[in-house]
N, C-alpha and C. Protein backbone atom coordinates (compact mmCIF):
# COMPACT_ATOMS: atom_id res chain seq x y z
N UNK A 1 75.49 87.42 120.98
CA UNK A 1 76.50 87.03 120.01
C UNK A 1 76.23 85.59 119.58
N UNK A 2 76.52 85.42 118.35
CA UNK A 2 75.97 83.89 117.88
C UNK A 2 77.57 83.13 117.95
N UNK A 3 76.84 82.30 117.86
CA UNK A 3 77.73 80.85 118.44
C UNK A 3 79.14 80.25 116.99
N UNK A 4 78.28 81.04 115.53
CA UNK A 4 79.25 81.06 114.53
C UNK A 4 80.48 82.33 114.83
N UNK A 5 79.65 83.52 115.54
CA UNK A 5 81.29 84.34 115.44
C UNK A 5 82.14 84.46 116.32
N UNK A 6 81.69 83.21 117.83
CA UNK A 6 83.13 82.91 118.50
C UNK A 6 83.64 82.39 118.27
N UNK A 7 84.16 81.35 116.51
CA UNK A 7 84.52 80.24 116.14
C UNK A 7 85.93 81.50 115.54
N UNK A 8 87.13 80.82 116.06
CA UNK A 8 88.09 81.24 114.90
C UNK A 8 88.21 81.04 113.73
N UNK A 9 88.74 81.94 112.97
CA UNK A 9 88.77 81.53 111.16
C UNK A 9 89.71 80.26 111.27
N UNK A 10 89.23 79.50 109.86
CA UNK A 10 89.52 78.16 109.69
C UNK A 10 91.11 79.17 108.61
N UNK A 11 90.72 79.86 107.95
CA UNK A 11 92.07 80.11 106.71
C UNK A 11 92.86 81.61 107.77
N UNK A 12 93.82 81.15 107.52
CA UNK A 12 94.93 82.47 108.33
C UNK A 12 95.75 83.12 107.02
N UNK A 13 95.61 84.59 107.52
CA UNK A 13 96.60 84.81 106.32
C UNK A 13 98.14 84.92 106.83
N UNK A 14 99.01 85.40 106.30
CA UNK A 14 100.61 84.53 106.47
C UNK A 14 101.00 85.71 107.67
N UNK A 15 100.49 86.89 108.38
CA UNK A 15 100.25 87.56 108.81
C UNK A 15 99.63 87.02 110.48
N UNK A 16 98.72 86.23 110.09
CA UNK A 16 98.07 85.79 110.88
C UNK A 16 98.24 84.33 111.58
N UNK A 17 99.11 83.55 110.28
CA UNK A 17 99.60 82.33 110.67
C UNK A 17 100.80 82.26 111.20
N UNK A 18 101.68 83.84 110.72
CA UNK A 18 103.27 83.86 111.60
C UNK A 18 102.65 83.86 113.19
N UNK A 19 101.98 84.61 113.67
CA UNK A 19 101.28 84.96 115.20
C UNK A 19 101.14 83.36 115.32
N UNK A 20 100.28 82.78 114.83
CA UNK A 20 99.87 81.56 115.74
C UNK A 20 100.83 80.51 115.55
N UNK A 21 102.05 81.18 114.98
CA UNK A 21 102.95 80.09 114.82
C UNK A 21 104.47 80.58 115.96
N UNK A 22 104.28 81.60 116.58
CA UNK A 22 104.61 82.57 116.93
C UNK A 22 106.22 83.15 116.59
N UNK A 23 106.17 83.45 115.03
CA UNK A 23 107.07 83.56 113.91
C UNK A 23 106.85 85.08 113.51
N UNK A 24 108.19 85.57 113.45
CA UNK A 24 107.63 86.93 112.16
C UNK A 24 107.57 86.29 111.03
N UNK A 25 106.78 87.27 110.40
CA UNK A 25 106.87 86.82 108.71
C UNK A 25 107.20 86.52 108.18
N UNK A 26 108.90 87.11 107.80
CA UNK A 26 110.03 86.65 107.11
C UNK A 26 110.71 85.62 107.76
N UNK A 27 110.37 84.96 109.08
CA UNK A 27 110.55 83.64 109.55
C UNK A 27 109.65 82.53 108.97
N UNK A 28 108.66 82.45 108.93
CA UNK A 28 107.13 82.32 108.62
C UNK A 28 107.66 81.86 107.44
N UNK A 29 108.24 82.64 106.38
CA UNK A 29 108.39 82.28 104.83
C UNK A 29 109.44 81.82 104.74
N UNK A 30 109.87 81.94 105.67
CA UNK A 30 111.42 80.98 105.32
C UNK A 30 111.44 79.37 105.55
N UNK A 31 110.29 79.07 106.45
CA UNK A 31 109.56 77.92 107.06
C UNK A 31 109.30 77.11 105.82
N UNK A 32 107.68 78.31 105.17
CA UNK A 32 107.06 77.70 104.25
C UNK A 32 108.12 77.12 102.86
N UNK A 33 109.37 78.29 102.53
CA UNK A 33 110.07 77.79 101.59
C UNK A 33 111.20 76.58 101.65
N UNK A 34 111.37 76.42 103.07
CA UNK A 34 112.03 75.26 103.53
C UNK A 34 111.26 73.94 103.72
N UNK A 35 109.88 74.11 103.03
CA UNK A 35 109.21 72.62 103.21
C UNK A 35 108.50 72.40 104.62
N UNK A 36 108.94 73.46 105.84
CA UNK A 36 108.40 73.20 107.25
C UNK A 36 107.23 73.17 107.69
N UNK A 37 106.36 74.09 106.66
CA UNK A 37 105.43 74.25 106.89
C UNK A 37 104.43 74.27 105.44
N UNK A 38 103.09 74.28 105.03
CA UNK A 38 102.74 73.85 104.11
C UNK A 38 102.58 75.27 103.21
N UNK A 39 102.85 75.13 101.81
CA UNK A 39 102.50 76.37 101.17
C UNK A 39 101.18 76.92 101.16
N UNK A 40 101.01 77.90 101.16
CA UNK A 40 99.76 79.26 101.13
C UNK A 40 98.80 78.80 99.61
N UNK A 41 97.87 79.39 99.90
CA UNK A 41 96.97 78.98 98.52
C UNK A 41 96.26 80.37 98.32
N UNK A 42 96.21 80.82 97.38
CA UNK A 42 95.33 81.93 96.74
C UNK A 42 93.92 81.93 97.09
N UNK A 43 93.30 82.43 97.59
CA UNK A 43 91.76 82.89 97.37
C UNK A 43 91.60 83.97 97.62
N UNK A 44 90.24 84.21 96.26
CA UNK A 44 90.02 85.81 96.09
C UNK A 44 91.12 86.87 96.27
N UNK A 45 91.82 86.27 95.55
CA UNK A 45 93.47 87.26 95.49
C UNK A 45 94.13 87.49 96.92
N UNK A 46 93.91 86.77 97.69
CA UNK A 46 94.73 86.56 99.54
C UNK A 46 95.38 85.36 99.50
N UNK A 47 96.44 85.44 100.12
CA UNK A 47 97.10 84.33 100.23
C UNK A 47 96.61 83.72 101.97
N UNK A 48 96.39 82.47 102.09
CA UNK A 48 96.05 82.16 103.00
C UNK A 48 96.37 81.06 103.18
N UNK A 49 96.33 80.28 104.34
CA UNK A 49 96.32 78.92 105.12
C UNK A 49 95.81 78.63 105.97
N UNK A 50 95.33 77.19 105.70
CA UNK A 50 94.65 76.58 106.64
C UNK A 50 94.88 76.48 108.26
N UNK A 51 94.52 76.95 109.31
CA UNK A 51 94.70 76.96 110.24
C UNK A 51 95.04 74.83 111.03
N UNK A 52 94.03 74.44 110.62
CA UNK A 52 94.53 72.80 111.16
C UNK A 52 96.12 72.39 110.32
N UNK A 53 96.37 73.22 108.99
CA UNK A 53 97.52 72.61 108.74
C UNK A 53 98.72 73.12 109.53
N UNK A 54 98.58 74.12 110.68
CA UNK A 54 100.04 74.42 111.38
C UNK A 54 99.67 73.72 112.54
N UNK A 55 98.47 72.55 112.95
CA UNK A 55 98.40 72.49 114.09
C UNK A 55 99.35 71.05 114.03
């Protein structure tokens, strides 16, 4: 196994960032729309976030 695919993904999707935030979803977005946490950004039509920005 190479040494790039034990690296966690750097972008989480909101799915993936409620878990490491350890939030459901609709907690998760209630966060992001309350300013708590930083808004999601589009790529390739996914909404995603940066993993260092919930750290």
């Amino acid at each position: 196994m190479s040494d790039e695919s034990k690296l966690a993904p750097r972008l989480l999707t909101r799915r993936q960032a409620a878990a490491y935030c350890g939030a459901s979803i609709p907690t998760f977005n209630k966060w992001v729309l309350a300013g708590v946490l930083p808004q999601s950004v589009s790529i390739t039509n996914r909404w995603v976030v940066s993993r260092s920005t919930l750290s």
